[in-house]
Every structure is written in C-alpha cells, then in structure tokens.
C-alpha atoms as a PDB file:
ATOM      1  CA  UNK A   1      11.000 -41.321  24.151  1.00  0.00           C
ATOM      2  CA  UNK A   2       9.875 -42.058  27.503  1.00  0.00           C
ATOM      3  CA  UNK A   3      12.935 -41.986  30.452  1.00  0.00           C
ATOM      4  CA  UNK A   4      12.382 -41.588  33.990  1.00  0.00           C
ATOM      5  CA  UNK A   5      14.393 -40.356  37.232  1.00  0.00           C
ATOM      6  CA  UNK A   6      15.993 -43.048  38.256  1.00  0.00           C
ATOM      7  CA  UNK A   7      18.317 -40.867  41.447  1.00  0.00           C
ATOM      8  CA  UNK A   8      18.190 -37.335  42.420  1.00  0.00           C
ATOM      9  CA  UNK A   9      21.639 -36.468  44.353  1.00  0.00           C
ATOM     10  CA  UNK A  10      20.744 -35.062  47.659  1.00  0.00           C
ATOM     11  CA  UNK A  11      23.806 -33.118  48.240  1.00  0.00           C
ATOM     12  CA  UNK A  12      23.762 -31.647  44.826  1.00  0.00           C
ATOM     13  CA  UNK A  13      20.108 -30.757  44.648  1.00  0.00           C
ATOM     14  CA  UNK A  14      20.387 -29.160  48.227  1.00  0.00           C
ATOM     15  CA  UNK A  15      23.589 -26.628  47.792  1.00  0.00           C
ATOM     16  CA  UNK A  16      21.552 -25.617  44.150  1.00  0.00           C
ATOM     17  CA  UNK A  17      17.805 -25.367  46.301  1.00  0.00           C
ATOM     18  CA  UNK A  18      19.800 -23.717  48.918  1.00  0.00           C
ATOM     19  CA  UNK A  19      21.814 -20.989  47.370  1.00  0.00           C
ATOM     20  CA  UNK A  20      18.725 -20.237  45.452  1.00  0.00           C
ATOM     21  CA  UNK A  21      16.766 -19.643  48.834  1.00  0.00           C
ATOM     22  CA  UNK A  22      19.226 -17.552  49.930  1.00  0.00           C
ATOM     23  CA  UNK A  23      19.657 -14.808  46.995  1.00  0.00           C
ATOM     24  CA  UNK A  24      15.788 -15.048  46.963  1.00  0.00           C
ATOM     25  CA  UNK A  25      15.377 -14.105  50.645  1.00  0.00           C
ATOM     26  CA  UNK A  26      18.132 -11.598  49.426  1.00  0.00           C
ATOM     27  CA  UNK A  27      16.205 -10.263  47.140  1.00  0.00           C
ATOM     28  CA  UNK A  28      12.892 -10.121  49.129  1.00  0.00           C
ATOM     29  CA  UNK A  29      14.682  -8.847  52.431  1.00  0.00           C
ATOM     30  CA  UNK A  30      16.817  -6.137  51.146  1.00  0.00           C
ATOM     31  CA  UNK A  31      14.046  -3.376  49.324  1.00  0.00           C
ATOM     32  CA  UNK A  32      11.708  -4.319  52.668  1.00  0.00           C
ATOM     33  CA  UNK A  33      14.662  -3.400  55.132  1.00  0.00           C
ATOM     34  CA  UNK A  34      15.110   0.096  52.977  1.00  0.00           C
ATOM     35  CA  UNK A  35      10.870   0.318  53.495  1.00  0.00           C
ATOM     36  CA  UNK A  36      11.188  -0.182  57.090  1.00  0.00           C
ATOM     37  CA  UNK A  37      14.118   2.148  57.662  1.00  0.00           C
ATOM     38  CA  UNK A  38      12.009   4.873  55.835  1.00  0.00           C
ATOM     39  CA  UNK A  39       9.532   4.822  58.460  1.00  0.00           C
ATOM     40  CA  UNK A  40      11.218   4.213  61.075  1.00  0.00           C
ATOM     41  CA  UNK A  41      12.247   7.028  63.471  1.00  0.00           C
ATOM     42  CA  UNK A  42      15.869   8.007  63.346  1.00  0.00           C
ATOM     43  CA  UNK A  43      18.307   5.926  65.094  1.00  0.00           C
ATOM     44  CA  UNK A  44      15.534   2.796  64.936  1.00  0.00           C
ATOM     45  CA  UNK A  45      14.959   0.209  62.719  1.00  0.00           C
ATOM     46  CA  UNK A  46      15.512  -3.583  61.598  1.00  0.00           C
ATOM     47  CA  UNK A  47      18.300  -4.759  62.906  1.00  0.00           C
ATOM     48  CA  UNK A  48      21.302  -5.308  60.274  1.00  0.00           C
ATOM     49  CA  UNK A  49      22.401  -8.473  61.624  1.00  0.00           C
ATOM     50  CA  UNK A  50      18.693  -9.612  59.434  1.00  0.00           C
ATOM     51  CA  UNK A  51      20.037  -9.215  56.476  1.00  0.00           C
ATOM     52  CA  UNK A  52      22.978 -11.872  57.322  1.00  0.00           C
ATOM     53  CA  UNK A  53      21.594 -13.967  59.294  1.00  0.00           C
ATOM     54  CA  UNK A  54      17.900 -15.189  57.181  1.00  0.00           C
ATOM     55  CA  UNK A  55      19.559 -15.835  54.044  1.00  0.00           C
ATOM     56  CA  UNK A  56      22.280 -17.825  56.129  1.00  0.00           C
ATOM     57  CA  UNK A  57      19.139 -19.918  57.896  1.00  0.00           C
ATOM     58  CA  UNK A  58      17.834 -19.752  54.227  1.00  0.00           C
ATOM     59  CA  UNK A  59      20.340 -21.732  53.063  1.00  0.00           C
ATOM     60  CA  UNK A  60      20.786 -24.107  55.810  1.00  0.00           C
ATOM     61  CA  UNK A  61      16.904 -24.809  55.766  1.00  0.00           C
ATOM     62  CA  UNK A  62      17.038 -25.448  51.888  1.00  0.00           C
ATOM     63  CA  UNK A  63      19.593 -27.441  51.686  1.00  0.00           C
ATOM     64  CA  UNK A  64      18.243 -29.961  55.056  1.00  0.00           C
ATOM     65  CA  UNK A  65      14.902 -29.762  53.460  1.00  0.00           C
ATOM     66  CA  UNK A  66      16.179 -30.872  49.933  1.00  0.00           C
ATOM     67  CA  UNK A  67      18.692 -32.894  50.890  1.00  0.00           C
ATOM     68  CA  UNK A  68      15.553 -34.753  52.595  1.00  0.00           C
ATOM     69  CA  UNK A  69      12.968 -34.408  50.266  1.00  0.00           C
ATOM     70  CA  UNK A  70      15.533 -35.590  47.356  1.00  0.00           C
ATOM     71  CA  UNK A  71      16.226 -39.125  49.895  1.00  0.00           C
ATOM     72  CA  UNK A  72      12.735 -39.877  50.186  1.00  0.00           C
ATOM     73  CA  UNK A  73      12.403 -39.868  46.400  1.00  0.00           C
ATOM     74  CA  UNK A  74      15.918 -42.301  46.146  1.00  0.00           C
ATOM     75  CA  UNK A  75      13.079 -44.007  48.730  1.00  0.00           C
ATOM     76  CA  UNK A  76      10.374 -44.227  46.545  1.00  0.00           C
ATOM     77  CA  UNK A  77      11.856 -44.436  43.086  1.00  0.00           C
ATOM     78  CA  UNK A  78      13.089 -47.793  44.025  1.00  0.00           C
ATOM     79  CA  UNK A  79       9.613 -48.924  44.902  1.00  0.00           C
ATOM     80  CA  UNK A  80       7.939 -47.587  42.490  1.00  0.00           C
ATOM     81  CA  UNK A  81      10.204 -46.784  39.602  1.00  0.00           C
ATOM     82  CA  UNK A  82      10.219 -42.793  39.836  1.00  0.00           C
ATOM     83  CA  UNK A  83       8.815 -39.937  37.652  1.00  0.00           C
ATOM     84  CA  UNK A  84       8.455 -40.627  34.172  1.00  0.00           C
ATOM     85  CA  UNK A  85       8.583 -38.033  31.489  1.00  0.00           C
ATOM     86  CA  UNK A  86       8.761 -37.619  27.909  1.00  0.00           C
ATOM     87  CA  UNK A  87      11.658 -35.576  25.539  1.00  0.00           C
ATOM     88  CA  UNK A  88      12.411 -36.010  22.314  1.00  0.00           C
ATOM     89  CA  UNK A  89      15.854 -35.412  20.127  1.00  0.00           C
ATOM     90  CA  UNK A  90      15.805 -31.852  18.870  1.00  0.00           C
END
C-alpha cells in the first residue's frame, strides 16, 4: 500500500533531533575529555564548562535546524505531494 508524508511537525521532530544531538555529543565528548585530561599536565586541561555547554548548543542547533528543515518539507510537500513510501499490514 502506497501512503506518503503528508506533514512533518517541526516542533516535534526538533525536541526528538535535538535531544538526540545532545546525548550524542554526550557520548562523543565525555571519553575524549578523560583522553585529554590524561595527557594533559596536572592542573591543565579542557575546560569543564565543555561538557555543559556543546551538548546545550547541541540541542539548540538541532532543534533550529530541524525545526527548519521539517518547514521546508510542509513547503514542498504541498507542491509536490511529499515522500512516498510503501508498508504493508503485518
């Protein structure tokens, strides 16, 4: 059965692409802040305020650039009818 996207909700779409930025950048920032501080001489090293502060700007960058992305498609769809897949009952 053939169905398309008719609407993708910008607000939705950017808290979900947003959050998900930010416990990637999490994820990515936190085991190279432990490298750094291993090779760092004592006393020096990334500053902590990092590890708050990216996944914050993260977040805020996701959810503007989804938010944006997911308008322009609202845009589109209506002109040309949006993205059509296929699915099928299981």
């Amino acid at each position: 059965m053939k169905q398309r996207i008719q609407r993708l909700s910008p607000h939705q779409n950017g808290k979900v692409a947003g959050v998900m930025m930010a416990l990637v950048s999490l994820v990515i920032l936190v085991p190279f802040m432990l490298i750094f501080w291993g090779f760092m001489p004592h006393g020096e090293g990334p500053p902590l305020l990092m590890v708050v502060f990216l996944p914050l700007l993260y977040l805020v960058f996701g959810y503007i650039g989804t938010a944006i992305g997911c308008w322009i498609y609202n845009l589109v769809a209506g002109w040309v009818g949006g993205i059509e897949y296929e699915s099928q009952d299981a």
